[in-house]
N, C-alpha and C. Protein backbone atom coordinates (compact mmCIF):
# COMPACT_ATOMS: atom_id res chain seq x y z
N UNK A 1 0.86 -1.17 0.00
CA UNK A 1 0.00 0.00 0.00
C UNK A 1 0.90 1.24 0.00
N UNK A 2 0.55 1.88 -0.97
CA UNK A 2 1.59 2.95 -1.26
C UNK A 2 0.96 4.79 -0.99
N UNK A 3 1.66 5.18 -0.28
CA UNK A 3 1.59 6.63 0.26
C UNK A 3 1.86 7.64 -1.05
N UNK A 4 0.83 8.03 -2.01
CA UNK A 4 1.06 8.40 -3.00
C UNK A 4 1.44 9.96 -2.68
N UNK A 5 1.01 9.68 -1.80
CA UNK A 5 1.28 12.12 -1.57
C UNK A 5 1.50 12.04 -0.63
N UNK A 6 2.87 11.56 -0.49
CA UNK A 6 3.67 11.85 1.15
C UNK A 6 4.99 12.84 0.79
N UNK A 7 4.65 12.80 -0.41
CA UNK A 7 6.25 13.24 -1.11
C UNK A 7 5.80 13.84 -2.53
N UNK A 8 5.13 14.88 -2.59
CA UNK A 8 4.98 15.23 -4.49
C UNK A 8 5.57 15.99 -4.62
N UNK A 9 5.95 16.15 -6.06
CA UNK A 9 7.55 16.96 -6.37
C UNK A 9 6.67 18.22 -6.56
N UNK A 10 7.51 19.30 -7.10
CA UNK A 10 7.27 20.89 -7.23
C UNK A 10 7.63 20.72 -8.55
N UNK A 11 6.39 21.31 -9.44
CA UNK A 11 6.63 21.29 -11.18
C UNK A 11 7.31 23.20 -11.35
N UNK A 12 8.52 22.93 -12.02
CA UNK A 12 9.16 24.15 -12.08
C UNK A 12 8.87 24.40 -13.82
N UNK A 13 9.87 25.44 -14.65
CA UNK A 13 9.77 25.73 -15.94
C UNK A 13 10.00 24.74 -17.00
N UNK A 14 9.75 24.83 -18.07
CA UNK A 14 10.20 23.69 -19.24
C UNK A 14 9.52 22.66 -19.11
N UNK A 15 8.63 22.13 -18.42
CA UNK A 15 8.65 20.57 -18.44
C UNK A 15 9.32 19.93 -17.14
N UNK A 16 9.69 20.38 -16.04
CA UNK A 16 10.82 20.17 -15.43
C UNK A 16 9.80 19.88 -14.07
N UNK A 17 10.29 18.72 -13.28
CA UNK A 17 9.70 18.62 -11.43
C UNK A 17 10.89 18.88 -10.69
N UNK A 18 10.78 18.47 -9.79
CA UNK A 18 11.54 18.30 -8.64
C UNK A 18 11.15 18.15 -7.38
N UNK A 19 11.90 17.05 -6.32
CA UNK A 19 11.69 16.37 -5.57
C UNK A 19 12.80 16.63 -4.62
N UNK A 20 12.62 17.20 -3.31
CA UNK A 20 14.20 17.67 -2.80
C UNK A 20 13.30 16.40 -1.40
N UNK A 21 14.16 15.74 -0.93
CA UNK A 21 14.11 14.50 0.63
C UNK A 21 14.81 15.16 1.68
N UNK A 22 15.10 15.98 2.37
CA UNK A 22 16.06 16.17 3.23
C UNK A 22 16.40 14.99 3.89
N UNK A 23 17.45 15.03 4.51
CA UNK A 23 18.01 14.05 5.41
C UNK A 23 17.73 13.87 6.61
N UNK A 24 18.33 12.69 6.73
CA UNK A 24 18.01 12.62 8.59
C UNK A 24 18.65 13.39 9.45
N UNK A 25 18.10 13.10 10.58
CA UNK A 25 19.08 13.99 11.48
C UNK A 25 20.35 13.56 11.35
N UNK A 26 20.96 12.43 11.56
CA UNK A 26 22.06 12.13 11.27
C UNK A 26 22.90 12.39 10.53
N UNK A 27 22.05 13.24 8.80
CA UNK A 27 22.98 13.00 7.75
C UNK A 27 22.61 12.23 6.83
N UNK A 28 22.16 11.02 7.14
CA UNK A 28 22.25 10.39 6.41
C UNK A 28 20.95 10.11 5.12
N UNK A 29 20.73 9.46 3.89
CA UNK A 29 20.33 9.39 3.06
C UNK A 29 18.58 8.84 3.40
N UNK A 30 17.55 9.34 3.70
CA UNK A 30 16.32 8.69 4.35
C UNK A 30 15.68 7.34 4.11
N UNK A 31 16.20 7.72 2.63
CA UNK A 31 15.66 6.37 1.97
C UNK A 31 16.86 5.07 2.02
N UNK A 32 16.49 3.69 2.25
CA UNK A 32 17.51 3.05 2.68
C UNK A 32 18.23 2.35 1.30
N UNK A 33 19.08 1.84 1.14
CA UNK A 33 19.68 1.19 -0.03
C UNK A 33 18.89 -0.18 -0.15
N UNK A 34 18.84 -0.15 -1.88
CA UNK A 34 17.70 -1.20 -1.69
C UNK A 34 16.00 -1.72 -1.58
N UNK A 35 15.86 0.08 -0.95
CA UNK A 35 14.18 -0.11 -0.66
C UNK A 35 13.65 0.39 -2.05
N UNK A 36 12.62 -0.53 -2.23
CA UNK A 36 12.01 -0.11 -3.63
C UNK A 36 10.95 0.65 -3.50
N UNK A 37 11.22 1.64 -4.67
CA UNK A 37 10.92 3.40 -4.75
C UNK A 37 9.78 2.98 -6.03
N UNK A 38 8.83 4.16 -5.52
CA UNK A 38 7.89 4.05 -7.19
C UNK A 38 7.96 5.83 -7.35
N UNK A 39 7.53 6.09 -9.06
CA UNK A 39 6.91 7.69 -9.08
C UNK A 39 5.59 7.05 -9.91
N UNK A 40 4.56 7.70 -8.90
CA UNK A 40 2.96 8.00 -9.15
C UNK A 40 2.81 9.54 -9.85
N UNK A 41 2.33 8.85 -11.09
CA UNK A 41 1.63 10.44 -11.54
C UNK A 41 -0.08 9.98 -11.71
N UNK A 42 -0.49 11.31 -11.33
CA UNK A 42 -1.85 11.54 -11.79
C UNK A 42 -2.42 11.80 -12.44
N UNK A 43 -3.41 10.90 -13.66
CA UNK A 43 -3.98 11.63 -14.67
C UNK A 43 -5.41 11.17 -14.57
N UNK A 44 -5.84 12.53 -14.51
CA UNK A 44 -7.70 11.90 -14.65
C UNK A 44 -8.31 11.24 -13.74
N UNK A 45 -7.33 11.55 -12.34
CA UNK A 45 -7.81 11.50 -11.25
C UNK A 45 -7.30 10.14 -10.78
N UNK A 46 -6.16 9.32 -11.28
CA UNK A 46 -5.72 7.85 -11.38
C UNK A 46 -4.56 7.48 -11.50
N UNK A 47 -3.83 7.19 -10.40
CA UNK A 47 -2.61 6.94 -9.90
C UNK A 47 -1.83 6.38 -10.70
N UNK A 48 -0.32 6.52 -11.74
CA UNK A 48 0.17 5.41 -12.61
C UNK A 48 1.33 5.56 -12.00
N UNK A 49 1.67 4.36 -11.66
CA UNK A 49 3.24 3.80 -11.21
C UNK A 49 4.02 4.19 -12.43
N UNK A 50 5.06 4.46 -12.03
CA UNK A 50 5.93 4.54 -13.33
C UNK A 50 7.76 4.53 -12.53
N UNK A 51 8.53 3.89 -13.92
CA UNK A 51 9.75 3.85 -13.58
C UNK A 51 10.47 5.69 -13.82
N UNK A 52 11.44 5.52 -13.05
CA UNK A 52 11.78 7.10 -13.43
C UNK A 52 13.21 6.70 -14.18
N UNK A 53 13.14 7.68 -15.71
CA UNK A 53 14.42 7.49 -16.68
C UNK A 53 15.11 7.70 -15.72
N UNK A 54 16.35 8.32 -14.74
CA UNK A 54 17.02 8.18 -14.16
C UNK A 54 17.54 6.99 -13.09
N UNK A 55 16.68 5.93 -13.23
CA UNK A 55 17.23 4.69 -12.20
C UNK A 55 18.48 4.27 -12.37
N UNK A 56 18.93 3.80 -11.39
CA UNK A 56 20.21 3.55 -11.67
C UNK A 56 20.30 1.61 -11.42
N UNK A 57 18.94 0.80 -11.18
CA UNK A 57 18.97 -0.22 -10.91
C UNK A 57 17.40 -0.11 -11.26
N UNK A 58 16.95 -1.38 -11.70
CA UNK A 58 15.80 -2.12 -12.00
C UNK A 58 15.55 -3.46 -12.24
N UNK A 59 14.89 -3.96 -11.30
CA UNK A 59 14.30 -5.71 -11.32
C UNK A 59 12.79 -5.95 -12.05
N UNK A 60 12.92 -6.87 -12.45
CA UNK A 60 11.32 -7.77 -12.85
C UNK A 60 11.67 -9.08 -12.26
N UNK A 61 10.49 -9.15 -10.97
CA UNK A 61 10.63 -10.18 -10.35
C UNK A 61 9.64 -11.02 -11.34
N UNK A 62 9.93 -12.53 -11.40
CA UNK A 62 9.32 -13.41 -12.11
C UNK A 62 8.20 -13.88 -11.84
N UNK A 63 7.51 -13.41 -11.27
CA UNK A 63 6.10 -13.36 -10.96
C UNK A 63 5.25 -12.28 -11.84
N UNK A 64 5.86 -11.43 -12.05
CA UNK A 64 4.91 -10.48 -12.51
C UNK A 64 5.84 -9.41 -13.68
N UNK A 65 4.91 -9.01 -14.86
CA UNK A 65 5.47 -8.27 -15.80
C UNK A 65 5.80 -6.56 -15.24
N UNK A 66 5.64 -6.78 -14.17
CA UNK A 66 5.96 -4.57 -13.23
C UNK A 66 7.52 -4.89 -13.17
N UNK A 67 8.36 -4.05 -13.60
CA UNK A 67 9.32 -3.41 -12.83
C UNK A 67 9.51 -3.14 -11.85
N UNK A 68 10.22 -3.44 -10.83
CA UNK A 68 10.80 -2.80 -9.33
C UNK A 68 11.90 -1.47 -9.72
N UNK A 69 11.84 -0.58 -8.76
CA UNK A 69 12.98 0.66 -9.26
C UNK A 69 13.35 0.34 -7.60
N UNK A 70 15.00 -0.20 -7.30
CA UNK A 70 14.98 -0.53 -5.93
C UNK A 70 16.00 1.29 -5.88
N UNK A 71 15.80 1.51 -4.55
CA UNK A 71 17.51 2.38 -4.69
C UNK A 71 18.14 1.98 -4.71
N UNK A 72 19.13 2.94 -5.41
CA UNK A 72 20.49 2.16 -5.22
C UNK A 72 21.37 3.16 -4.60
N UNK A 73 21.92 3.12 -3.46
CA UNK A 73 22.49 4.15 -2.93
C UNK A 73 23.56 3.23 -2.11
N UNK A 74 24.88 2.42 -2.76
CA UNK A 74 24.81 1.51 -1.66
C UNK A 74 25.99 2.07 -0.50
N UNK A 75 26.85 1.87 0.89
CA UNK A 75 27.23 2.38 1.39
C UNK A 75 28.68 2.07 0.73
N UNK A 76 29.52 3.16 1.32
CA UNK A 76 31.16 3.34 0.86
C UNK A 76 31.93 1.81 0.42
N UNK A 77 31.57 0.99 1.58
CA UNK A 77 32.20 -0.40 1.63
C UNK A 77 31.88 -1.05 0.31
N UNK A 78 30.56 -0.67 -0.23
CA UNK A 78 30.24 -1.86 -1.11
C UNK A 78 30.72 -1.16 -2.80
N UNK A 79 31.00 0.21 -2.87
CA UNK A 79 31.42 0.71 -3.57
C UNK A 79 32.33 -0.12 -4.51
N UNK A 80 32.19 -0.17 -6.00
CA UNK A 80 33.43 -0.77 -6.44
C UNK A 80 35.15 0.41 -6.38
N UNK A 81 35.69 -0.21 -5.94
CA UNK A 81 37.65 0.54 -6.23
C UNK A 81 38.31 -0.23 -7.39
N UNK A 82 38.61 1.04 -8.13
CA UNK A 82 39.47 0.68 -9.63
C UNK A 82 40.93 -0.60 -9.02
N UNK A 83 40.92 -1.07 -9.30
CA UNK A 83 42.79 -1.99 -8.77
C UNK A 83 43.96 -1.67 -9.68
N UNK A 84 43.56 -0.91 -11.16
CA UNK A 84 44.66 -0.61 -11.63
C UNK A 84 44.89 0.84 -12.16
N UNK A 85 45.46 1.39 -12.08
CA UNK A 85 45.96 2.86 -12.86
C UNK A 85 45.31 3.04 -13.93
N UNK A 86 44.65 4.25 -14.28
CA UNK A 86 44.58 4.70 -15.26
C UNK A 86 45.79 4.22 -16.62
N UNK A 87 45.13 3.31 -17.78
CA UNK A 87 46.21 3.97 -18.53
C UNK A 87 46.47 5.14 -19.61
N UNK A 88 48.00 5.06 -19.83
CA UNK A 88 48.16 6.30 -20.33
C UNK A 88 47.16 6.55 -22.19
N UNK A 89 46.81 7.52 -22.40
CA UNK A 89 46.61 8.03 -23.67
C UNK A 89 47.02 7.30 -24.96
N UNK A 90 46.66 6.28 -25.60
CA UNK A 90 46.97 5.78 -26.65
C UNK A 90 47.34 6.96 -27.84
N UNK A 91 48.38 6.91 -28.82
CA UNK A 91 48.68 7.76 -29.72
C UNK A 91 47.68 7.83 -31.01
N UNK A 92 46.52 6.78 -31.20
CA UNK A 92 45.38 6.84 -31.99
C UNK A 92 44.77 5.87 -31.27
N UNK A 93 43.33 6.26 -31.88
CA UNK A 93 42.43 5.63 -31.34
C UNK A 93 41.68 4.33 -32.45
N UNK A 94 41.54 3.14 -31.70
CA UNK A 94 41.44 1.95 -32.45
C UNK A 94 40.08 1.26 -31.75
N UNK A 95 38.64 1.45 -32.37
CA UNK A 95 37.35 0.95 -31.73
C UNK A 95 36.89 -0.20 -32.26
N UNK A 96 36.61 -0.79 -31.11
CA UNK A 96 36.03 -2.44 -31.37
C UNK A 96 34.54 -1.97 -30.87
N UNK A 97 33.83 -2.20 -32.05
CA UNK A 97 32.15 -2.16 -31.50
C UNK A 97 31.77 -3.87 -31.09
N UNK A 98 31.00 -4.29 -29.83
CA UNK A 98 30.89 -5.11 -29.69
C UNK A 98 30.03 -5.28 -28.28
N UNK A 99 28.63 -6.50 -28.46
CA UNK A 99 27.64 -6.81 -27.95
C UNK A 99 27.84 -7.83 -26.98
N UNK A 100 27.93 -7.53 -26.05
CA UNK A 100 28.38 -8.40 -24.90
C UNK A 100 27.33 -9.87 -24.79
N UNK A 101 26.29 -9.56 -25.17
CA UNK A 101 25.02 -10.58 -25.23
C UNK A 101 25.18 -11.62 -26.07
N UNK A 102 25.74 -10.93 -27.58
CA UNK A 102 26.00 -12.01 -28.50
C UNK A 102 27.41 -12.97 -29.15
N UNK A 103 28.30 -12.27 -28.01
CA UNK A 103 30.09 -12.30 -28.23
C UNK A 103 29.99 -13.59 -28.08
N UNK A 104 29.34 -14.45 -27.12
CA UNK A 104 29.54 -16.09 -26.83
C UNK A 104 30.01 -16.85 -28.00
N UNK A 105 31.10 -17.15 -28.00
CA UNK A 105 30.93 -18.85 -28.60
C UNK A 105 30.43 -20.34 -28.57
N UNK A 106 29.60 -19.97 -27.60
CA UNK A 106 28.84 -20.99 -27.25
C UNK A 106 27.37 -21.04 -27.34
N UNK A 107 26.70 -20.01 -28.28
CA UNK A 107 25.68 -20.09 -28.78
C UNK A 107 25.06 -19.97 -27.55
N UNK A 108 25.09 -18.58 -26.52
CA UNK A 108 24.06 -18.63 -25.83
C UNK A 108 24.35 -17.14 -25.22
N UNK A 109 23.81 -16.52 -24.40
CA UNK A 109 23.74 -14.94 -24.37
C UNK A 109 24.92 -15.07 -22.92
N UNK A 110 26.02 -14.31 -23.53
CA UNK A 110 27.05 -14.34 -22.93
C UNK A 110 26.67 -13.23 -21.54
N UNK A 111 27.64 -13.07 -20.65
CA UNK A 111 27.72 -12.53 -19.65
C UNK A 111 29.37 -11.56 -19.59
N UNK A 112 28.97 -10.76 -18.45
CA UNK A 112 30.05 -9.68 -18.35
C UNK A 112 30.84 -10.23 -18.29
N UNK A 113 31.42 -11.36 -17.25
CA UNK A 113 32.60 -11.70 -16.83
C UNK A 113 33.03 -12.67 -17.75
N UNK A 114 32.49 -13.61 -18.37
CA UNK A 114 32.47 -13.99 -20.05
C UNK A 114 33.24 -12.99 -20.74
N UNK A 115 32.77 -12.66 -21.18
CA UNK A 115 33.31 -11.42 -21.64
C UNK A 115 34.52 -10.38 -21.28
N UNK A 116 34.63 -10.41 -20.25
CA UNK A 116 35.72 -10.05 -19.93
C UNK A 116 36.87 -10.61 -19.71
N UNK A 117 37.48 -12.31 -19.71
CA UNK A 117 38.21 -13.30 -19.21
C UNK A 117 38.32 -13.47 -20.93
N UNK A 118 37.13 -13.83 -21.60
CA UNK A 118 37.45 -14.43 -22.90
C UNK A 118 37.58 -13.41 -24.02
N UNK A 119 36.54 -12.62 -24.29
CA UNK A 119 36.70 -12.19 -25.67
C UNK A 119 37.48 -10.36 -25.30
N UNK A 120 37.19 -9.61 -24.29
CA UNK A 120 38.64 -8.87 -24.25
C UNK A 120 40.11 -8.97 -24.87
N UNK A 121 40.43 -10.03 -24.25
CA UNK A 121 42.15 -10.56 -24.37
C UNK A 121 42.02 -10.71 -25.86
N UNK A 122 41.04 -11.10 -26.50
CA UNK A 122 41.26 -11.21 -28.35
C UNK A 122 41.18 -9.96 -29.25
N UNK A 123 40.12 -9.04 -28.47
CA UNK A 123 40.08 -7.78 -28.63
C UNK A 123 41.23 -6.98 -28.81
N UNK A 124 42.06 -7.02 -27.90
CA UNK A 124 43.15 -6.08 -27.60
C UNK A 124 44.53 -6.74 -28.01
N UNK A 125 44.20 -8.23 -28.52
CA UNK A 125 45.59 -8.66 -29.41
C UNK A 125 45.41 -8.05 -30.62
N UNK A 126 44.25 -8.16 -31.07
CA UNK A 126 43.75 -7.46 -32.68
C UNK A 126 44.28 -5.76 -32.44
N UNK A 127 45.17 -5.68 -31.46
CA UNK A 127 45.60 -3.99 -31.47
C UNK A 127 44.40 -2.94 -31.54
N UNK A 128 42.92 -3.42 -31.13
CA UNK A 128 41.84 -2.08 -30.49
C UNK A 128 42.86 -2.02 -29.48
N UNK A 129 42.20 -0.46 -29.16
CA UNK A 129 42.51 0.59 -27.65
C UNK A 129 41.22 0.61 -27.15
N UNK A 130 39.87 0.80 -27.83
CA UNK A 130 39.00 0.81 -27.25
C UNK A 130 37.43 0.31 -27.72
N UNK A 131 36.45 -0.22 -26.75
CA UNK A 131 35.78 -0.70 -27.08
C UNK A 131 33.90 -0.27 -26.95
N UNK A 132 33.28 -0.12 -27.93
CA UNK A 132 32.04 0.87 -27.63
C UNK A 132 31.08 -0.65 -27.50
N UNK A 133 30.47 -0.35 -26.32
CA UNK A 133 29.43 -1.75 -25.85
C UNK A 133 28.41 -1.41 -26.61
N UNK A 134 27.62 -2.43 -26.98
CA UNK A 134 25.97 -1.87 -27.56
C UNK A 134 25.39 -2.84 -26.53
N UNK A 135 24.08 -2.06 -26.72
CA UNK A 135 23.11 -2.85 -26.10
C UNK A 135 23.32 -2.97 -24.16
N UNK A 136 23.84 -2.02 -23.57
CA UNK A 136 23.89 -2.90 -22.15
C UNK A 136 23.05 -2.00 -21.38
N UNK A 137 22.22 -1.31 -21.63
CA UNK A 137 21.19 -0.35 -21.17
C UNK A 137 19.96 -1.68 -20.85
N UNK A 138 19.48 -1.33 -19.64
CA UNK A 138 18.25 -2.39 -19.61
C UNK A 138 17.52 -1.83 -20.55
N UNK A 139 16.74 -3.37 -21.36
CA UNK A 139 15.62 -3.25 -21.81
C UNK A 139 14.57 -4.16 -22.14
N UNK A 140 13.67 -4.40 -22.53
CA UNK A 140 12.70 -4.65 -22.27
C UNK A 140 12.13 -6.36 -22.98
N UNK A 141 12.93 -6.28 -24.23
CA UNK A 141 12.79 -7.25 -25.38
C UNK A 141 14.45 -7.83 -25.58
N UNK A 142 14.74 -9.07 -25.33
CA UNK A 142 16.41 -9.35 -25.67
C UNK A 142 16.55 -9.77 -27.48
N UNK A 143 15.35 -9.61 -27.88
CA UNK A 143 15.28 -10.03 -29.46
C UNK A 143 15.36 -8.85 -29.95
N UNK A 144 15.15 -7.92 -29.40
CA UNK A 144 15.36 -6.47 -29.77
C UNK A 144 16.56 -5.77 -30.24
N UNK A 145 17.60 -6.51 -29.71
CA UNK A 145 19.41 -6.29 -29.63
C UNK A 145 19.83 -4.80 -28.71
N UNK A 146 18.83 -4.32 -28.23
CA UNK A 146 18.69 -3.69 -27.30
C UNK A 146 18.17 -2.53 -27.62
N UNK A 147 17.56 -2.33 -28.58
CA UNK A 147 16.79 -0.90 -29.11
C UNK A 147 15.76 -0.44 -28.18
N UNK A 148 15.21 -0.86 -27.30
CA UNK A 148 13.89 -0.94 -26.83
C UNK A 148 14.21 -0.51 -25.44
N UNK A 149 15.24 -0.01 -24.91
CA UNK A 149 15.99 0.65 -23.88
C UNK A 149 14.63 0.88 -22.96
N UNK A 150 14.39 0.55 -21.70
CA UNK A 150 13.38 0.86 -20.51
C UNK A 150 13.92 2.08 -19.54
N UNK A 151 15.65 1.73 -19.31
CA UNK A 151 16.24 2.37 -18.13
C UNK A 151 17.53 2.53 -18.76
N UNK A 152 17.85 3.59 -19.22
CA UNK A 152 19.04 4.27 -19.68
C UNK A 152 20.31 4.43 -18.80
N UNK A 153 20.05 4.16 -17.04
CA UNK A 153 21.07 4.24 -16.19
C UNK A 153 21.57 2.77 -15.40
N UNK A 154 20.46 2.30 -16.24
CA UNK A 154 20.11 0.79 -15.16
C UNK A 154 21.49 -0.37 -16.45
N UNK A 155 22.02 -1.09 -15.96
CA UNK A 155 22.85 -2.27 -16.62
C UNK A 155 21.59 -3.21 -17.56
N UNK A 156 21.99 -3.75 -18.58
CA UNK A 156 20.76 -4.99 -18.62
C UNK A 156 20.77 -6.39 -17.68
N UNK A 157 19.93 -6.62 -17.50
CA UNK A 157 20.11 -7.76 -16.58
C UNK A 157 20.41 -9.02 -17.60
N UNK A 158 20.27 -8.84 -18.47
CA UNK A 158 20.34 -10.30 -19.03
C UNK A 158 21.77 -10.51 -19.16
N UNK A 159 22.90 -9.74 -18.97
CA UNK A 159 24.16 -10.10 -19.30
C UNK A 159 24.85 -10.30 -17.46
N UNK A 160 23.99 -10.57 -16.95
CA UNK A 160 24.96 -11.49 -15.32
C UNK A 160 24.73 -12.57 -15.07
């Protein structure tokens, strides 16, 4: 049961809302990492759930065709840390376009770390510097090759 007007944003110029949460007393972020968030708009007097383009995480639990928008806010610890240096500036630039979903050699929708152990290291013998991903935006249809984008901030789930 959802508290649709505990929280409605302020519609400013252009087309534009906004939603300011203050914090806790503490500081800290109100909403917890994890807890799943909806935005309700009203039209015609009738509440519509909706995902907000800015998520930065989104589930479809297998029960049901709705989207979850969980937060994602997670704390310092769980943060990923780079392990290696920046490297330096290549003297030209050499692009490998390539679909992490369909890179498998094994005839089946590959995964990140797939992908990263196997078809990288072949990538970068072929002398690319760099590589433009398609498709890793969640979306909605995997027959789609990813045109059909739902959440522009969110990873696709089908490649973990």
């Amino acid at each position: 049961d959802w508290n649709t007007e505990s929280h409605p944003y302020k519609k400013l110029e252009y087309g534009k809302w906004e939603l300011i949460i203050p914090a806790d007393k503490d500081g800290n972020c109100p909403i917890k990492h994890g807890s799943i968030i909806k935005v309700a708009v009203k039209k015609n007097g009738v509440f519509h759930f909706k995902l907000s383009p800015w998520a930065h995480y989104v589930t479809r639990p297998k029960e049901t065709t709705v989207y979850h928008m969980p937060f994602y806010n997670p704390p310092e610890s769980e943060c990923y840390r780079f392990k290696h240096p920046r490297p330096s500036k290549p003297e030209s630039l050499r692009i490998y376009e390539a679909h992490v979903g369909i890179s498998s050699s094994e005839g089946k929708v590959n995964t990140y770390k797939n992908f990263a152990n196997d078809v990288i290291p072949r990538i970068k013998k072929q002398g690319y510097n760099t590589i433009q991903l398609m498709a890793i935006m969640e979306h909605v249809y995997y027959a789609s090759f990813g045109y059909q984008v739902t959440s522009f901030f969110a990873p696709s789930r089908f490649l973990f």
